[in-house]
Structures are given as C-alpha cells and as structure tokens.
Protein backbone atom coordinates (compact mmCIF):
# COMPACT_ATOMS: atom_id res chain seq x y z
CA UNK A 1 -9.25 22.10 -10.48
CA UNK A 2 -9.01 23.96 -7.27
CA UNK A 3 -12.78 23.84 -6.40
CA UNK A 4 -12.69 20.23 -7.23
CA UNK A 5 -10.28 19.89 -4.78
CA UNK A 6 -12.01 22.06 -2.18
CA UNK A 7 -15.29 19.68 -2.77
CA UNK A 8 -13.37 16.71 -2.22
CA UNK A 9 -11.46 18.09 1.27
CA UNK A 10 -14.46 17.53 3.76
CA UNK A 11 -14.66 13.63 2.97
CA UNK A 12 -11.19 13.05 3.01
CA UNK A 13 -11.25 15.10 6.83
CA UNK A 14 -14.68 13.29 7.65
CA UNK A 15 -12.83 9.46 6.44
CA UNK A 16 -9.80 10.52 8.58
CA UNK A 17 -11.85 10.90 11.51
CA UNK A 18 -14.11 7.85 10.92
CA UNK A 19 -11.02 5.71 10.92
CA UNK A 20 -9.19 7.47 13.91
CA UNK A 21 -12.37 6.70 15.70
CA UNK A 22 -12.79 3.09 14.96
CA UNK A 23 -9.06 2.64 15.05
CA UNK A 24 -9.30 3.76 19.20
CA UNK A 25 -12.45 1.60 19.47
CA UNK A 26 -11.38 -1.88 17.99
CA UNK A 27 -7.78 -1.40 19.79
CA UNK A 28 -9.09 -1.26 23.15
CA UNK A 29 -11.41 -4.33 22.34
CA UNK A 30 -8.75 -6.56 21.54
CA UNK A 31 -8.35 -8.73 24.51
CA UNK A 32 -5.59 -7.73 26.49
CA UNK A 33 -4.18 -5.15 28.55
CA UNK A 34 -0.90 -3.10 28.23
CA UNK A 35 -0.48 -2.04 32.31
CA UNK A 36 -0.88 -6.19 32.31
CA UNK A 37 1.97 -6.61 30.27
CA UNK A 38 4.31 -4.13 31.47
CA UNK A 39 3.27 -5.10 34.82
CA UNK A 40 4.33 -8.99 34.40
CA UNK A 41 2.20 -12.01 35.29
CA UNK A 42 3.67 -12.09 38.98
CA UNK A 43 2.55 -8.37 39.52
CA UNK A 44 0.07 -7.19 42.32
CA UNK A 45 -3.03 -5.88 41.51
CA UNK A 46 -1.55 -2.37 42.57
CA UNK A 47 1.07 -2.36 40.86
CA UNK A 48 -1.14 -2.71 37.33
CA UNK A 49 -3.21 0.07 38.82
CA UNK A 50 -0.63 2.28 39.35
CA UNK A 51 1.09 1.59 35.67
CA UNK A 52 -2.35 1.94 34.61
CA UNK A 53 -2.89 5.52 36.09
CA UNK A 54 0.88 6.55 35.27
CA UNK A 55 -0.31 5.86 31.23
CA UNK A 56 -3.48 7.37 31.50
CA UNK A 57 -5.30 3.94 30.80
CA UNK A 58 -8.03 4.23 33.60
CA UNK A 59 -9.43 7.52 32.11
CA UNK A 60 -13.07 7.72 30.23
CA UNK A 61 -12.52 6.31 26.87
CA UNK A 62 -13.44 9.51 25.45
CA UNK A 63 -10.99 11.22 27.36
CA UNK A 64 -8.55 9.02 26.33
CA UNK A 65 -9.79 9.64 22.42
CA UNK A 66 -9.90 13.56 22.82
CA UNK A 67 -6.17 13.41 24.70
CA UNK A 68 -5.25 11.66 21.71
CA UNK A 69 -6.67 13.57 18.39
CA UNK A 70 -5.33 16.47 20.65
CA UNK A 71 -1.93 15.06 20.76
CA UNK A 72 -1.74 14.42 16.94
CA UNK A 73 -2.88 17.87 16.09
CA UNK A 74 0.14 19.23 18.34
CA UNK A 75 2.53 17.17 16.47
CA UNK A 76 3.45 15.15 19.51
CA UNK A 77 3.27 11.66 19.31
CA UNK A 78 4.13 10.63 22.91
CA UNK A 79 6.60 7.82 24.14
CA UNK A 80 5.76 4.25 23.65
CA UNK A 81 4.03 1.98 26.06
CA UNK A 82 6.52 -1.09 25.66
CA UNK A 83 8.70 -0.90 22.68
CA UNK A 84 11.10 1.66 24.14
CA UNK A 85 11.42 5.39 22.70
CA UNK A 86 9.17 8.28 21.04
CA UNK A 87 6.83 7.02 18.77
CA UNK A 88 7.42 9.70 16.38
CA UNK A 89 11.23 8.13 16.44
CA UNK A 90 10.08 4.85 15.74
CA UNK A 91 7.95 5.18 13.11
CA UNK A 92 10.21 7.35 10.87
CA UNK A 93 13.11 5.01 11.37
CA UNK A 94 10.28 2.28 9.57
CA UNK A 95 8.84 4.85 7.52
CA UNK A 96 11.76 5.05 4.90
CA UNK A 97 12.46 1.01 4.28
CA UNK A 98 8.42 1.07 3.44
CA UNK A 99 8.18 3.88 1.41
CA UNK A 100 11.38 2.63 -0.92
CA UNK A 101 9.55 -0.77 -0.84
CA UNK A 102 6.22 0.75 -1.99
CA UNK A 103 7.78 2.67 -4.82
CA UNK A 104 9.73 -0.27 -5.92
CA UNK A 105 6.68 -2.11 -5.90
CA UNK A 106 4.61 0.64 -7.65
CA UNK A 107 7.15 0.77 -10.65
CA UNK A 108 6.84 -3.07 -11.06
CA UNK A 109 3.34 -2.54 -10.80
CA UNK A 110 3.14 0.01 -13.57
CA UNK A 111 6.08 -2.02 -15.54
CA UNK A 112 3.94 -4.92 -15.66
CA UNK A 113 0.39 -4.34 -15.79
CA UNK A 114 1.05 -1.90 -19.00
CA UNK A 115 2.92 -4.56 -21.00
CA UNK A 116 0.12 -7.17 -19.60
CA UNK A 117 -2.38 -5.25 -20.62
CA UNK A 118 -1.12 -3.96 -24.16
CA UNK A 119 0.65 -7.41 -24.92
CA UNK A 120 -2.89 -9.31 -24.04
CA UNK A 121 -5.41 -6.88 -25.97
CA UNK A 122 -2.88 -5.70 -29.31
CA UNK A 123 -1.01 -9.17 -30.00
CA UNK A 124 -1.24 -11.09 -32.65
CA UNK A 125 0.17 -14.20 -31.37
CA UNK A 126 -2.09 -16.81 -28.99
CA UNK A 127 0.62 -18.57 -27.28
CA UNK A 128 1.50 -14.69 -26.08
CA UNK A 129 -1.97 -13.96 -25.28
CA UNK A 130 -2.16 -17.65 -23.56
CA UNK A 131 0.85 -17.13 -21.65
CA UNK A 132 0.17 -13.87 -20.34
CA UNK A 133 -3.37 -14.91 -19.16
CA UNK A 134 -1.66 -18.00 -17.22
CA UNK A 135 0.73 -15.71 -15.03
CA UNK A 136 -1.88 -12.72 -14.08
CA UNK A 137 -3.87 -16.05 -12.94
CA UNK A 138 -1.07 -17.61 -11.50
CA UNK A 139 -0.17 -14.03 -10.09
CA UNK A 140 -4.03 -13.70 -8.55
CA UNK A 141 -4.57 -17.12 -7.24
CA UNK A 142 -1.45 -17.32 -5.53
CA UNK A 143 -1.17 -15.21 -2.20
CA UNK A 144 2.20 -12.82 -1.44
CA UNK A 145 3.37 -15.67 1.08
CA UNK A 146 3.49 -18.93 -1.17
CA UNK A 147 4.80 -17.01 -4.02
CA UNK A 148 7.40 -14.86 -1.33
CA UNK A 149 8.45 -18.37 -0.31
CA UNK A 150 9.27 -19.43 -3.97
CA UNK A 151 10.90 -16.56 -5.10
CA UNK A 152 13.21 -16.90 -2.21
CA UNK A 153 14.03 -20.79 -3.23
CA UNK A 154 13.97 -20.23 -6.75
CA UNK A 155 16.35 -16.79 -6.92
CA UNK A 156 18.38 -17.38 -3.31
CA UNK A 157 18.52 -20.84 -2.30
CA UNK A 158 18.27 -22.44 -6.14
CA UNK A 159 20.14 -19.68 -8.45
CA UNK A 160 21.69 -17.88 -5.71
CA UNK A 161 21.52 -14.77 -7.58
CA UNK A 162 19.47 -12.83 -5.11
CA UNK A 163 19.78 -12.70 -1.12
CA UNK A 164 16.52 -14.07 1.00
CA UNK A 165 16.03 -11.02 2.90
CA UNK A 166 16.94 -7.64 4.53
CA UNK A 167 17.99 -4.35 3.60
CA UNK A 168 21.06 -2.42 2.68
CA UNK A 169 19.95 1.26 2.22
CA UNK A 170 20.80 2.97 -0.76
CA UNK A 171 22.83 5.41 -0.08
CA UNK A 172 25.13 3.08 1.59
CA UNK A 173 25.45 1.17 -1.47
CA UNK A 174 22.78 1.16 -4.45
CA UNK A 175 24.00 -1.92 -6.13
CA UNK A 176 23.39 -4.25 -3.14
CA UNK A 177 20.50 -2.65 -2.16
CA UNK A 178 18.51 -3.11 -5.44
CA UNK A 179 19.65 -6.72 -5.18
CA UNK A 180 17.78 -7.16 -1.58
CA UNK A 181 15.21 -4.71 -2.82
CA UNK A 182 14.28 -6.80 -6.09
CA UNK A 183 12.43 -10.29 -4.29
CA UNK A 184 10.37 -8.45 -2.17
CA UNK A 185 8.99 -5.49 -4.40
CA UNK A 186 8.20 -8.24 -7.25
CA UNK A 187 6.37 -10.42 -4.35
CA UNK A 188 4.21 -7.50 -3.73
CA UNK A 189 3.58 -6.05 -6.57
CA UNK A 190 2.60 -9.30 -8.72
CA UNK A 191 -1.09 -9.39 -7.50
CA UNK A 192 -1.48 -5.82 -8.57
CA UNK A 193 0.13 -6.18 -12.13
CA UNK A 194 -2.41 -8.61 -12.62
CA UNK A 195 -5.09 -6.34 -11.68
CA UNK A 196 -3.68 -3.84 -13.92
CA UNK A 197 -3.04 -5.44 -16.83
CA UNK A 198 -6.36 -7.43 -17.15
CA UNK A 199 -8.01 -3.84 -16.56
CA UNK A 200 -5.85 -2.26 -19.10
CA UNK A 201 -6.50 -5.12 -21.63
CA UNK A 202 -10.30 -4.47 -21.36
CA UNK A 203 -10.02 -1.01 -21.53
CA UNK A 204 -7.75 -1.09 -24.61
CA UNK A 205 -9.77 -3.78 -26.24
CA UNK A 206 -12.55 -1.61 -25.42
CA UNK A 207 -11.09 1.64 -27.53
CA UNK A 208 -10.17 -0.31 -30.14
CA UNK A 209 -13.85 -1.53 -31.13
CA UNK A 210 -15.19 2.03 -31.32
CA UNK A 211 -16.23 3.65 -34.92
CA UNK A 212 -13.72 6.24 -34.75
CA UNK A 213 -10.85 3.57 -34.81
CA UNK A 214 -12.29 1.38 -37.31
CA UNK A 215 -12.75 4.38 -39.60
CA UNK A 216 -9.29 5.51 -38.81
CA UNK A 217 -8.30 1.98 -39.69
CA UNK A 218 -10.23 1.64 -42.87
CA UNK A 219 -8.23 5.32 -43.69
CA UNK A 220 -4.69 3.43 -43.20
CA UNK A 221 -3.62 4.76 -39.85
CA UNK A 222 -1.12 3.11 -38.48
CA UNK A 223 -2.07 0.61 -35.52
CA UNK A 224 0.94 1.72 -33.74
CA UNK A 225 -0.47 5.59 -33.56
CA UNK A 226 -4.04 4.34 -32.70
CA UNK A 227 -2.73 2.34 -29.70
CA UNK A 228 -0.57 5.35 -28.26
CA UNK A 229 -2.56 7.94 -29.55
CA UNK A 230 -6.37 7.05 -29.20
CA UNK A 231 -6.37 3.82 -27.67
CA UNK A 232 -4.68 3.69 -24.56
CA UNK A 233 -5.35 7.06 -23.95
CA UNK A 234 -8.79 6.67 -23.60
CA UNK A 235 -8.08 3.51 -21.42
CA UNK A 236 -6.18 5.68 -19.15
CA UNK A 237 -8.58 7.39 -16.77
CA UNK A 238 -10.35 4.04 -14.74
CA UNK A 239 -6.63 2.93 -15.09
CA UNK A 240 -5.32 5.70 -13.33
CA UNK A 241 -8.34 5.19 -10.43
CA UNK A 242 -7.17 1.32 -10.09
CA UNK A 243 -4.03 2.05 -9.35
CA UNK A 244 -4.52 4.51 -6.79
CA UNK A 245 -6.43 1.87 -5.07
CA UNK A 246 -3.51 -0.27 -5.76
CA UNK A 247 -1.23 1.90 -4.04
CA UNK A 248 -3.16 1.68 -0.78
CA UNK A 249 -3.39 -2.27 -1.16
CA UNK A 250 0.56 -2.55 -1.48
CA UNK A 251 0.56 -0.35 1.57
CA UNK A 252 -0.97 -2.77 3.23
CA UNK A 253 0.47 -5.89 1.86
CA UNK A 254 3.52 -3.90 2.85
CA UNK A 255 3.24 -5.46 6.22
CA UNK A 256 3.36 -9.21 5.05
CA UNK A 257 5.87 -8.99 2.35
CA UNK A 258 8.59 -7.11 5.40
CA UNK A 259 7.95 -10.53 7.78
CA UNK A 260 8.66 -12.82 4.76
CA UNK A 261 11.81 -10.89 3.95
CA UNK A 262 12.93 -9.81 7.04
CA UNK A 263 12.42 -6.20 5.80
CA UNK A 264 12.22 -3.47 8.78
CA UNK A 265 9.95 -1.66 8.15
CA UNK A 266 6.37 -0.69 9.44
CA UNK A 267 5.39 -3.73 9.28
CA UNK A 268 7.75 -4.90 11.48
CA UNK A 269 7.12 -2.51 14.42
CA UNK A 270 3.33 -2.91 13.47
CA UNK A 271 3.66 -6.54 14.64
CA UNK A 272 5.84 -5.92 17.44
CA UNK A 273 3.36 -3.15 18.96
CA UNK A 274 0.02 -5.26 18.94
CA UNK A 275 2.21 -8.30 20.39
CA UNK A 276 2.90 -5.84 23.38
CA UNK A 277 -0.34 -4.27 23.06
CA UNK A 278 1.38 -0.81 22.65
CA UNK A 279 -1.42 1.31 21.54
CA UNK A 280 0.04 4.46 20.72
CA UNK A 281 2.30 2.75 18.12
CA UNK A 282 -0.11 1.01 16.86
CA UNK A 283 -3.21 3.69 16.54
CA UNK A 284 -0.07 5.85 15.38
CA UNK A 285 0.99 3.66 12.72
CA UNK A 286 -2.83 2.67 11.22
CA UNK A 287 -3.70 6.11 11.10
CA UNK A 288 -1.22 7.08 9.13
CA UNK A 289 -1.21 4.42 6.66
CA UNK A 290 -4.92 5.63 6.61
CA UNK A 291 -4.25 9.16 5.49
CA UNK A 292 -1.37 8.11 3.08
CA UNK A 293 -4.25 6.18 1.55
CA UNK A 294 -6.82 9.10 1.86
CA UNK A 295 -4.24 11.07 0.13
CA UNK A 296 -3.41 8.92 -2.96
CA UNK A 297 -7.00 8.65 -3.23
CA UNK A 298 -7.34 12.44 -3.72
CA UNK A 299 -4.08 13.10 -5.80
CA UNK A 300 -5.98 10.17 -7.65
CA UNK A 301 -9.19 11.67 -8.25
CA UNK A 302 -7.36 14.71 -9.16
CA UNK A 303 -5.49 12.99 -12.06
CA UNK A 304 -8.33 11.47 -13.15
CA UNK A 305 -10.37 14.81 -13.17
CA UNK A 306 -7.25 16.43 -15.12
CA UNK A 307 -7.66 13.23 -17.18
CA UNK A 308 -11.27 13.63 -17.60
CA UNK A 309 -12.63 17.51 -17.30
CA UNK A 310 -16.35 15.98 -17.51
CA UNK A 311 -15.40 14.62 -13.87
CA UNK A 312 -15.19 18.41 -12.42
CA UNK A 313 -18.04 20.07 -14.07
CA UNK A 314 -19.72 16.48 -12.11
C-alpha cells in the first residue's frame, strides 16, 4: 500500500500545480482591476498606480506567480486586498461552517444512496421500486436552488418546523444547530444520493446475476447473507470511487447551498472576494478546495486499492 501511494504522489503534486497555475491565469483575466476598486471611481490615475505598486500588481505576471507559490510554501498567506484582515484569518473562520456542512451532507449522502440503491435492486415490491426511481429523478432533474427554495417553504414557512437559514455552532448548542444544519445538508446532498443509489442499484443488481449467487441460491442461502455478504460487497469498490468524486462535487455545491441559506461559510467570502476582485482570497480559497479534492481523491484510490488488491499490483 505504501508504494501505491508513493506512485500516486507525483500526479496529485503535478494536478496541484496545474490548477495553481490556471487559477493565477483566469483570475487576472477576469475583467477588472483591484487598485481600481480600492482606488474608487473618482481616483487619479496616480493614485491607482501607486495602490497598484504598494500590492505588487504592476510586477511581471510570473513574478507575481513565483511571489505567490513562494508565499504558500512559507505558510504565509498575506493580508487581503479589500475584505479587511489576514487571509489565513478569514478563511479558517469559513473553513469550519463548510466542513460541518460537507460532513452533514456526506452522511445524508451515504444514508441515502445505500437504502436507494439496496431498496431499488433487492425489493420485491414495484410501487417501492417506482417510488424510489421518481425521487433520484426528481432529485437529478431538479437543481440545489429550486429544490433549496422548496425545502425552505415547505419545512420553514409551511410546517415551521425548521428555520430558513443560518448557523448556530455546535458547541454552543447542538440541538439548534442540527435544526439549522438539517435544510441545507439535505439540499446538497440530494443530487448525490441519487447518483449513489442508482450506481449502487446497478452494481448490486449486477452481483446478484453472477453463477456463484445463483448456485448459492439454488443451495438455500439466505438472500439476506448474499446481499451483505457477497453482494454488496462486491458492489463496493466503483461505489467507494463515486463517492469520492462526490465529495469534491458537494465541495463545490458548497458555495451555492451557503447563499441560499445564508450559511457563512466559504462560499460566502468566495463571493464577496471576486465581487471586490480580491485575488489573494480568492486564488487562496480555490486552491485549497483544489487540494481537499486532490486529497479525497487519493485517500479514495487508496480505499479502493485496499478494497481491490488487483488495483496495486496495476
């Protein structure tokens, strides 16, 4: 397992720097300019110059790139351009309310797509099979802000069970943070159960038309220890890959879901930094939610190789 993982370091290194690369590039061609906005509208042209040298801004772009990468491998993020503080600061007071809404989400997403997928391919009854095919449709068609919007009438406005947005952390109090913690996770994490459980449903469908399980069948075993014991785990392993690509596709539905329901987060100071054109936030903040994604890719792969030992010897 360790030389597996030594094989797979050098892409994850060479992706990192791909996207660090084309993150600096597509920034500075987004129309706009940040000694502009700090400047004002009613600013001279030397006074944009001047904020312009004082950030650094009228360096070579590949001076700018290498000051950069050479800043992040220090540890030091710098200040921010126009939000106000250390980036480093900023991002870790976002960092936590995304994190706990990614888990949340995950847990629903694992929750779901496994009963999905081993209610759709082991039950007996077609109105259950019927119904569950109508909500991972439902739950695919349907993008994060239509069905955000309904779960906040239905649950909030309708029921009033459930507040419309923010966040109460939990250590403050865990009751009334689950309760603003529940509408959002389940808005992000529907499209992914989906996802899941129609992939789990083929795969377990799949298993269950081999030889080995209609012999075992024909022999009396019971279906309950084919599912959990043959079945489902050789389902597991392209599972297992899905939902590490999952994972980086609620990261970055992350940033939707927080606007709908006012969540602070990193979504949050994403949108705030490319309104102000504040490019160390925001080449910050998409390179990390790069390399968290690079990373559950690998941890990924590595399940899937523990999973699968064929995949090493590969």
């Amino acid at each position: 397992m360790r030389s597996y993982l030594l094989r797979r370091l050098p892409s994850a290194l060479l992706v990192l720097f791909a996207a660090s690369f084309l993150i600096f590039t597509i920034l500075r061609l987004v129309p706009g300019d940040p000694a502009t906005s700090l400047a004002g509208p009613d600013a001279s042209p030397a006074t944009v110059a001047a904020i312009r040298d004082r950030l650094g801004l009228d360096a070579p772009l590949l001076s700018q790139y290498a000051h950069w990468i050479g800043s992040l491998l220090t540890g030091d993020l710098g200040p921010s351009y126009a939000i106000g503080g250390e980036v480093s600061d900023l991002i870790g007071d976002g960092l936590g309310a995304t994190t706990e809404l990614t888990l949340a989400a995950l847990l629903f997403v694992v929750a779901l797509g496994t009963a999905f997928g081993i209610l759709g391919a082991t039950s007996r009854s077609r109105w259950i099979r019927s119904a569950i095919r109508v909500t991972t449709t439902a739950a695919l068609a349907v993008p994060p802000f239509v069905s955000g919007v309904l779960l906040v009438v239905l649950f909030a406005v309708v029921l009033g069970v459930l507040p419309p947005g923010g966040r109460v952390a939990f250590l403050d109090a865990p009751d009334l943070a689950a309760q603003y913690l529940l509408l959002p996770a389940l808005c992000l994490a529907l499209p992914s159960a989906a996802v899941l459980g129609r992939y789990l449903k083929d795969g377990i469908e799949r298993a269950l038309a081999e030889d080995y399980i209609r012999t075992a069948t024909a022999a009396g075993v019971a279906p309950r220890r084919l599912l959990w014991r043959h079945a489902l785990p050789n389902a597991l392993p392209p599972v297992v890959t899905l939902l590490g690509m999952q994972t980086g596709h609620l990261l970055g539905g992350a940033v939707l879901v927080e606007a709908i329901f006012a969540w602070p987060g990193l979504g949050q100071l994403a949108e705030q930094g490319l309104q102000r054109r504040d490019y160390p936030v925001v080449q910050d903040l998409l390179l990390l939610l790069v390399a968290v994604f690079v990373v559950v890719q690998l941890l990924t792969d590595l399940v899937y190789a523990w999973l699968d030992p064929r995949i090493r010897w590969e």
